[in-house]
N, C-alpha and C. Protein backbone atom coordinates (compact mmCIF):
# COMPACT_ATOMS: atom_id res chain seq x y z
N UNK A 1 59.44 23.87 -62.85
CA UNK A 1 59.14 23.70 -61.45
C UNK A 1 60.03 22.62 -60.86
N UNK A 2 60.63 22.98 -59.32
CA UNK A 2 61.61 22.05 -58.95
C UNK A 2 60.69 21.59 -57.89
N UNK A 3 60.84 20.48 -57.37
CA UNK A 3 60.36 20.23 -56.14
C UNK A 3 61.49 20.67 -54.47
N UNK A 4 61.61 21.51 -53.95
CA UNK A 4 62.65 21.99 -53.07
C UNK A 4 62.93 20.56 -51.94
N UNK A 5 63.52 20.97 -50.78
CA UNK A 5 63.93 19.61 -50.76
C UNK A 5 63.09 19.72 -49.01
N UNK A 6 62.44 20.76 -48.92
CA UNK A 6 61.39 20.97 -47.95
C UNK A 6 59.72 20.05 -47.94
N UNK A 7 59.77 20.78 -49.42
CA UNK A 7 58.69 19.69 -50.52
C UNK A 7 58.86 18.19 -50.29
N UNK A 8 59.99 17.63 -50.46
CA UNK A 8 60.38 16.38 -50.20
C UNK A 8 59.92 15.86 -48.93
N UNK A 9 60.44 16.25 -47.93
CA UNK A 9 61.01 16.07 -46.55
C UNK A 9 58.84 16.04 -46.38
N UNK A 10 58.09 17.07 -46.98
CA UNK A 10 56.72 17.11 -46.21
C UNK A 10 56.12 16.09 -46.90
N UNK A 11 56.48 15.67 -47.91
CA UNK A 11 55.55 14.56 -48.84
C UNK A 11 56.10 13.06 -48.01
N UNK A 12 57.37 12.91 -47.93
CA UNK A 12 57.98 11.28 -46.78
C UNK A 12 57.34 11.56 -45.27
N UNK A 13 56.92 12.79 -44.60
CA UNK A 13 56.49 12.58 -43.82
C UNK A 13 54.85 12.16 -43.67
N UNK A 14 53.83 13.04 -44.81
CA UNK A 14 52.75 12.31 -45.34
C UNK A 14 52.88 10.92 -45.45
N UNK A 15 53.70 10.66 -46.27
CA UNK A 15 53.62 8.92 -46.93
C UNK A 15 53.66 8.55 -45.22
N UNK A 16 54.43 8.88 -44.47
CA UNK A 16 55.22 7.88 -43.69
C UNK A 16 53.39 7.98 -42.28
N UNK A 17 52.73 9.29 -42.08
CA UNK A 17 52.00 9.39 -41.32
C UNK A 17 50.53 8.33 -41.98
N UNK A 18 50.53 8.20 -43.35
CA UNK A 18 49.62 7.75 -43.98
C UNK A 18 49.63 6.10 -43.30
N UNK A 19 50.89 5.27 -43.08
CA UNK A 19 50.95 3.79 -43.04
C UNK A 19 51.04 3.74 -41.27
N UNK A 20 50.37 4.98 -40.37
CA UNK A 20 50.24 4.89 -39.27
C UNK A 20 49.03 4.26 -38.59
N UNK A 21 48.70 3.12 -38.07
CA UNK A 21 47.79 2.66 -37.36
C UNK A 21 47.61 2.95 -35.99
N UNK A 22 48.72 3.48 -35.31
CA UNK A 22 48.65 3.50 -33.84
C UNK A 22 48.45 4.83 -33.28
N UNK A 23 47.66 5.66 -34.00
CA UNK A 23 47.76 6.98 -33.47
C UNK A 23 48.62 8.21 -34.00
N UNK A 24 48.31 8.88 -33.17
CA UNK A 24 49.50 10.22 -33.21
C UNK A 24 50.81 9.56 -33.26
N UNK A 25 51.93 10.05 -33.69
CA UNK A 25 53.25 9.71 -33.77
C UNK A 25 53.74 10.84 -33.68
N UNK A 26 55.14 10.68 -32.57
CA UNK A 26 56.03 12.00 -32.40
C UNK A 26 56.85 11.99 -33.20
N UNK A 27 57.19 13.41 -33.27
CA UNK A 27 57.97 14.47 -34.04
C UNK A 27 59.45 13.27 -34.71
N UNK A 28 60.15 12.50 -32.64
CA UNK A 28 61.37 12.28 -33.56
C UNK A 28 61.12 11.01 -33.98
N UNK A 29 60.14 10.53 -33.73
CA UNK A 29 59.98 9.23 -34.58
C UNK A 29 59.73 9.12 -36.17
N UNK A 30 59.02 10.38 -36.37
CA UNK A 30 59.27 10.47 -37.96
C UNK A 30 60.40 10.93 -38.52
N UNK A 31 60.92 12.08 -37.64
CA UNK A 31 62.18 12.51 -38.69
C UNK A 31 63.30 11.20 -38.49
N UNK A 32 63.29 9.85 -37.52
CA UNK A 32 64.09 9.12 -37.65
C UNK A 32 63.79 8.27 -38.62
N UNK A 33 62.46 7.75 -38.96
CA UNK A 33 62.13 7.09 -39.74
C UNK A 33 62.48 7.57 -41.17
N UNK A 34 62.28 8.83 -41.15
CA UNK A 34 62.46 9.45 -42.86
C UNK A 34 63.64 9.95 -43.31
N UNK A 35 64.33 10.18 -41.78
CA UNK A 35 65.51 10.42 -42.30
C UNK A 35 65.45 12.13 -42.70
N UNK A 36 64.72 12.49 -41.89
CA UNK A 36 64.70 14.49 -41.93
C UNK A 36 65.26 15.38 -40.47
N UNK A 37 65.34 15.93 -40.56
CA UNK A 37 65.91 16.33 -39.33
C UNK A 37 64.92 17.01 -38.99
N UNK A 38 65.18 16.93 -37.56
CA UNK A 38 63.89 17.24 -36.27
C UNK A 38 63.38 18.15 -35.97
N UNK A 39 64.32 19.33 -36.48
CA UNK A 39 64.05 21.01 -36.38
C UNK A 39 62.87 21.38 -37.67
N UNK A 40 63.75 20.58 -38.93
CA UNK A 40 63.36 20.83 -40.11
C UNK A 40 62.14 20.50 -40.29
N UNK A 41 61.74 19.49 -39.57
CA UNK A 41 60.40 18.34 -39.40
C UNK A 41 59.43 19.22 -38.95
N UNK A 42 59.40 19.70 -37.49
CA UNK A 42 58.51 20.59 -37.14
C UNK A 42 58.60 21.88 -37.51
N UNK A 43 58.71 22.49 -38.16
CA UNK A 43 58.34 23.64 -39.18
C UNK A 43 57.50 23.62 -40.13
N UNK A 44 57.95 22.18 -40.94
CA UNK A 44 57.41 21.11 -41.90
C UNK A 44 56.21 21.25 -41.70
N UNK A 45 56.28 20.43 -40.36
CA UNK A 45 54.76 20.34 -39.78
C UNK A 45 53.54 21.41 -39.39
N UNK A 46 54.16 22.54 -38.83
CA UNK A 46 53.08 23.25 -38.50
C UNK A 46 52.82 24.02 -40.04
N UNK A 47 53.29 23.69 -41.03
CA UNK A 47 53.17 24.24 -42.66
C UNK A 47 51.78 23.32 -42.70
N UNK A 48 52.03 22.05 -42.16
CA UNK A 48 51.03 20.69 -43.16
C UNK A 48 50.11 21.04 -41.97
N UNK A 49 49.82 21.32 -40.35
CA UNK A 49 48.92 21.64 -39.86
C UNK A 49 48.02 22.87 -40.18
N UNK A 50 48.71 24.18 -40.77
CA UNK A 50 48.14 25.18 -41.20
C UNK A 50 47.15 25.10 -42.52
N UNK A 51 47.81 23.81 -43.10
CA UNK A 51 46.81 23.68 -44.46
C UNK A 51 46.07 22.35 -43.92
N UNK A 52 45.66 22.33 -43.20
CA UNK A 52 44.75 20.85 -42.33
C UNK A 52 44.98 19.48 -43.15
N UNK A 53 46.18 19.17 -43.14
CA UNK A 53 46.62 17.81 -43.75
C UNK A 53 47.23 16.94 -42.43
N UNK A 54 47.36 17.57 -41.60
CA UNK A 54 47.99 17.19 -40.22
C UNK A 54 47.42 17.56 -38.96
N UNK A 55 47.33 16.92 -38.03
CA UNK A 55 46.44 17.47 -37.06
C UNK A 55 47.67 17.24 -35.71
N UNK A 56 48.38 18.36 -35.19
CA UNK A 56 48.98 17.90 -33.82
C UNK A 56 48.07 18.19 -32.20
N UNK A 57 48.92 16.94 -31.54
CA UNK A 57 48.25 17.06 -30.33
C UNK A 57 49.50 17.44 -29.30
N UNK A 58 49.18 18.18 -28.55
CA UNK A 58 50.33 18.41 -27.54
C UNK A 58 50.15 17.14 -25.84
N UNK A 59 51.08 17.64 -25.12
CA UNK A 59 51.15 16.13 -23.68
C UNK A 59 51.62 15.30 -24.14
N UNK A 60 51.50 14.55 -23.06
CA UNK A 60 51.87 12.91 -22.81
C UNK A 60 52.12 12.00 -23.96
N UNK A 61 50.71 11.86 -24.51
CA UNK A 61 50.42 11.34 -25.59
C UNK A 61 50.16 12.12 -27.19
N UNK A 62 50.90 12.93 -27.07
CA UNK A 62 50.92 13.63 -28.09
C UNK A 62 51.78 13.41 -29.34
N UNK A 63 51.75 14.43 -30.66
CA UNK A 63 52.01 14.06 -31.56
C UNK A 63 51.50 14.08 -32.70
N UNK A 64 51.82 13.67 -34.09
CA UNK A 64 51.11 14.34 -34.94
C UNK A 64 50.07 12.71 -35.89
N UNK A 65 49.22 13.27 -36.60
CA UNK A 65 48.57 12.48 -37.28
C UNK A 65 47.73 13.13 -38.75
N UNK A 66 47.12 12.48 -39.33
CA UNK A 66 46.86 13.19 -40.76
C UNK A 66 45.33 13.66 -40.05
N UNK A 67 45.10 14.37 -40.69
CA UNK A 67 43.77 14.98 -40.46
C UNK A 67 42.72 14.64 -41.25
N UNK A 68 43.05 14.26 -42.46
CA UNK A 68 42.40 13.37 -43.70
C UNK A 68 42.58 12.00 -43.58
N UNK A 69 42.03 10.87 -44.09
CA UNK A 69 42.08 10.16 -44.99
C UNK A 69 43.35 9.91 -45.98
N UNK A 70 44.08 9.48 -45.80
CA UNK A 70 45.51 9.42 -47.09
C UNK A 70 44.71 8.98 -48.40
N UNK A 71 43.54 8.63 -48.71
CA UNK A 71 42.62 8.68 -50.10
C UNK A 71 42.58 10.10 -50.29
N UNK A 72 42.29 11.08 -49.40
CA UNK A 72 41.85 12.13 -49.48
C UNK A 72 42.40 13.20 -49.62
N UNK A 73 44.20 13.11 -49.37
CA UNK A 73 45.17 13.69 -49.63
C UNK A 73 45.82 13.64 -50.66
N UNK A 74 46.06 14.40 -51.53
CA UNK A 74 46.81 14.27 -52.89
C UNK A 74 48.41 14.95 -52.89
N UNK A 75 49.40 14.46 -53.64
CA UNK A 75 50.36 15.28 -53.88
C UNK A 75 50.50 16.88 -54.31
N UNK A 76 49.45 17.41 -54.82
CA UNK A 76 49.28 18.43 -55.33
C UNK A 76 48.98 19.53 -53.61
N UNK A 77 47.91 18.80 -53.19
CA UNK A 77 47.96 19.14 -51.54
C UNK A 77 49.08 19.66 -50.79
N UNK A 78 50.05 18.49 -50.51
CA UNK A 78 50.97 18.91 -50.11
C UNK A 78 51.96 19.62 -50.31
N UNK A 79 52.40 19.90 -51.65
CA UNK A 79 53.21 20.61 -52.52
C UNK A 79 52.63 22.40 -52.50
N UNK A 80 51.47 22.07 -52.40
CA UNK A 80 51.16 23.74 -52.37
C UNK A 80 51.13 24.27 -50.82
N UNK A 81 50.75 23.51 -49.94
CA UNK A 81 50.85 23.54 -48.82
C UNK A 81 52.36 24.01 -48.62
N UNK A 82 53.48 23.69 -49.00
CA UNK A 82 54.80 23.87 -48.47
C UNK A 82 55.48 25.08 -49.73
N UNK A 83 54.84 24.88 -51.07
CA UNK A 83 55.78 25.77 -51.94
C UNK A 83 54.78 26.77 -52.37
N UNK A 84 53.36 26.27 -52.34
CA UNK A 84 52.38 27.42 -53.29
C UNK A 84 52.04 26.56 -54.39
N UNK A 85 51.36 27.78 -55.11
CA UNK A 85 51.01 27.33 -56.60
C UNK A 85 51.79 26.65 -57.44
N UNK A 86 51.46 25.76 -58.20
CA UNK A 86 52.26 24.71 -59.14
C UNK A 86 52.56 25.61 -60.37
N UNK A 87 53.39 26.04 -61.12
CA UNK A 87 53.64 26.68 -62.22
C UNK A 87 55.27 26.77 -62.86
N UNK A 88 55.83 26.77 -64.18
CA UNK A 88 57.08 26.68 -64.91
C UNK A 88 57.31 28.11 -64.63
N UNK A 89 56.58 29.32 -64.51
CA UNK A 89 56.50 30.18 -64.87
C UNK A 89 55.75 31.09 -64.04
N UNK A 90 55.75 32.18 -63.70
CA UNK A 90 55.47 33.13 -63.10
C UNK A 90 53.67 33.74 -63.40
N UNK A 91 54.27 33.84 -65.17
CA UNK A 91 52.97 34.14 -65.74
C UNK A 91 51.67 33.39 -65.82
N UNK A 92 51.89 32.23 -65.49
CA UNK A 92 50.91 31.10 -65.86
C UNK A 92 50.30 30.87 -63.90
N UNK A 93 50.68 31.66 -63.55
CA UNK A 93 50.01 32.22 -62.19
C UNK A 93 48.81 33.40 -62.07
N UNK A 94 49.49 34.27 -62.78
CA UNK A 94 49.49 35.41 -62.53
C UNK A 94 49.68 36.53 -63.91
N UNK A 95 49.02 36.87 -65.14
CA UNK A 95 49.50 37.01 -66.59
C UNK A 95 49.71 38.74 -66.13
N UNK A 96 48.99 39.40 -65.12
CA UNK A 96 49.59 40.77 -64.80
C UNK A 96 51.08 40.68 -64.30
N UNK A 97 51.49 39.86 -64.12
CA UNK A 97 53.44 39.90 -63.84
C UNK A 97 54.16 40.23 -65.40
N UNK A 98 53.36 39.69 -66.01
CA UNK A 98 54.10 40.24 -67.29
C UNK A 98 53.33 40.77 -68.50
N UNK A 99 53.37 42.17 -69.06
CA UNK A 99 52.86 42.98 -70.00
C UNK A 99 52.80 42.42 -71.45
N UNK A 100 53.54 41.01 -71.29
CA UNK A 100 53.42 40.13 -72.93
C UNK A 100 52.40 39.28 -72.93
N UNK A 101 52.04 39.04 -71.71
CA UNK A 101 51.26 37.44 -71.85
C UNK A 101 50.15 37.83 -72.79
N UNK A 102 49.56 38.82 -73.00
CA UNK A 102 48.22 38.97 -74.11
C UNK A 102 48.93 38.45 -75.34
N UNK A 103 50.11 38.53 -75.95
CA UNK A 103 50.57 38.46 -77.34
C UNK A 103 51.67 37.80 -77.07
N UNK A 104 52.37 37.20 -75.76
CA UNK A 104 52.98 35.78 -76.31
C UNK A 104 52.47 34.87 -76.34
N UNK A 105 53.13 34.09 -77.43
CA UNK A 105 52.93 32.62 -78.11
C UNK A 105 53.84 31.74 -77.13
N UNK A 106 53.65 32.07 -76.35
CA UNK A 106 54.55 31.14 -75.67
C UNK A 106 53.86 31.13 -74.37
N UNK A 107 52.91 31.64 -73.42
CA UNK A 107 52.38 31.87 -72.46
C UNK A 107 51.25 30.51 -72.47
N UNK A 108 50.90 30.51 -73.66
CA UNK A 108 49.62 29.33 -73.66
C UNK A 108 50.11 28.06 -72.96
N UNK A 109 51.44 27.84 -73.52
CA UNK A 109 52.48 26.56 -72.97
C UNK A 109 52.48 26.77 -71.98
N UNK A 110 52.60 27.62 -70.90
CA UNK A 110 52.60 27.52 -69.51
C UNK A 110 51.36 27.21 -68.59
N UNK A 111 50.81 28.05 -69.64
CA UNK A 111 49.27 27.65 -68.84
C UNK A 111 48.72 26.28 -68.89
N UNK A 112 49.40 25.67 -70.05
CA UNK A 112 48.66 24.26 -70.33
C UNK A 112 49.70 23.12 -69.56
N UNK A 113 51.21 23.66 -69.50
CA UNK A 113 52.12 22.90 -68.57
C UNK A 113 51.63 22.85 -67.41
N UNK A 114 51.38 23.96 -66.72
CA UNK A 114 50.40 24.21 -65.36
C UNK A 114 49.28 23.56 -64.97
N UNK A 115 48.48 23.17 -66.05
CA UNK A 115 46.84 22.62 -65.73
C UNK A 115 47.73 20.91 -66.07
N UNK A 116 48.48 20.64 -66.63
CA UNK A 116 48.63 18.85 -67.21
C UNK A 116 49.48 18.55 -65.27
N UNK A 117 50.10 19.73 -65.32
CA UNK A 117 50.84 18.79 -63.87
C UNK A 117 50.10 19.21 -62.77
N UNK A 118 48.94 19.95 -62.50
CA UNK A 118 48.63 20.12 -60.93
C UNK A 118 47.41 19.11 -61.44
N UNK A 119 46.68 18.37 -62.73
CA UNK A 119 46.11 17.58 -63.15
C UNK A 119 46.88 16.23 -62.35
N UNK A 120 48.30 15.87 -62.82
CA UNK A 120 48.53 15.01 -62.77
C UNK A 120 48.74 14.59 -60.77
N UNK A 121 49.10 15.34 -60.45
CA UNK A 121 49.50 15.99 -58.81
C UNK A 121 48.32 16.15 -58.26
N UNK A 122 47.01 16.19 -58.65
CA UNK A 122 46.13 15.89 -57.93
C UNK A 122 45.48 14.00 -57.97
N UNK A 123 45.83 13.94 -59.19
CA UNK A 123 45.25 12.50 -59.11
C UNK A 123 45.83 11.37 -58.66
N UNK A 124 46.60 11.65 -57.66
CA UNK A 124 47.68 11.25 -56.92
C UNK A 124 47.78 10.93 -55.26
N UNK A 125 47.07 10.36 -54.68
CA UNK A 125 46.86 10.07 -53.55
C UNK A 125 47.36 9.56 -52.35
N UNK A 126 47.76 9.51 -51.44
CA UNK A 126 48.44 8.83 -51.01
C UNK A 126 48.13 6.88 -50.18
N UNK A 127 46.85 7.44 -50.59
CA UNK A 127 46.65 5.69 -50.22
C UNK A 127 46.86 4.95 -51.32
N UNK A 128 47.14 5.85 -52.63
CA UNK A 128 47.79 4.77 -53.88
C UNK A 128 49.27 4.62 -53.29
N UNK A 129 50.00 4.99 -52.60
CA UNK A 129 51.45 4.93 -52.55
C UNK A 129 51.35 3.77 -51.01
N UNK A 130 50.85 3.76 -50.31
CA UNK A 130 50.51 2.68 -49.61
C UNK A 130 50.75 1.22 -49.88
N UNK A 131 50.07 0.92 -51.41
CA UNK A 131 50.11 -0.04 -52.11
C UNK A 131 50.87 -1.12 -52.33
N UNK A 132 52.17 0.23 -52.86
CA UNK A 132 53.41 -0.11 -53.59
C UNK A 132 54.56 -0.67 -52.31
């Protein structure tokens, strides 16, 4: 599993909406802050509004904000929100994609690669990254 660089761009804008005190924040104030581009940003965004990690407001005072708690948001959240399911492998999704998984020895490894990292990707929060 790679992290794409969409993945990226939605997790710095989390971190970056998480250390917000003043409200909603617009579009180009984050992609300046993070360093994403502005087009790329709001696409981003209505991805992280569709999975309710983001809440936008339109007008005057508009703009976006987390919809959660950054305790309440995990990396695993956002990552599926923008790419899907966490997996090395196709099969360890899904074992009807492939006619071996009953009798490969090698399928178990995916499944258990799969459960150790969306394990690890959930216990992962973003008010721990606050911290640091």
């Amino acid at each position: 599993m790679q992290i794409t660089r969409e993945t990226d761009y939605a997790i710095r804008c989390v971190h970056f909406l998480s250390s917000a005190k003043d409200g909603p924040l617009i579009v180009d104030r984050i992609a300046e802050h993070m360093c994403i581009p502005k087009t790329f940003l709001a696409k981003i965004l209505q991805k992280l509004v569709k999975a309710g990690i983001v809440t936008s407001f339109r007008g005057a005072k508009g703009g976006c904000q987390l919809s959660r708690r950054p305790a309440d948001i995990t990396l695993l959240d956002v990552i599926e929100a923008i790419q899907g399911p966490v997996a090395m492998n196709a099969c360890a999704l899904d074992s009807s994609v492939c006619g071996l998984s009953n009798t490969c020895s090698v399928h178990p490894v995916w499944i258990e690669v799969r459960k150790q990292v969306e394990n690890i990707l959930r216990n992962k929060n973003f008010a721990e990254f606050l911290k640091s």
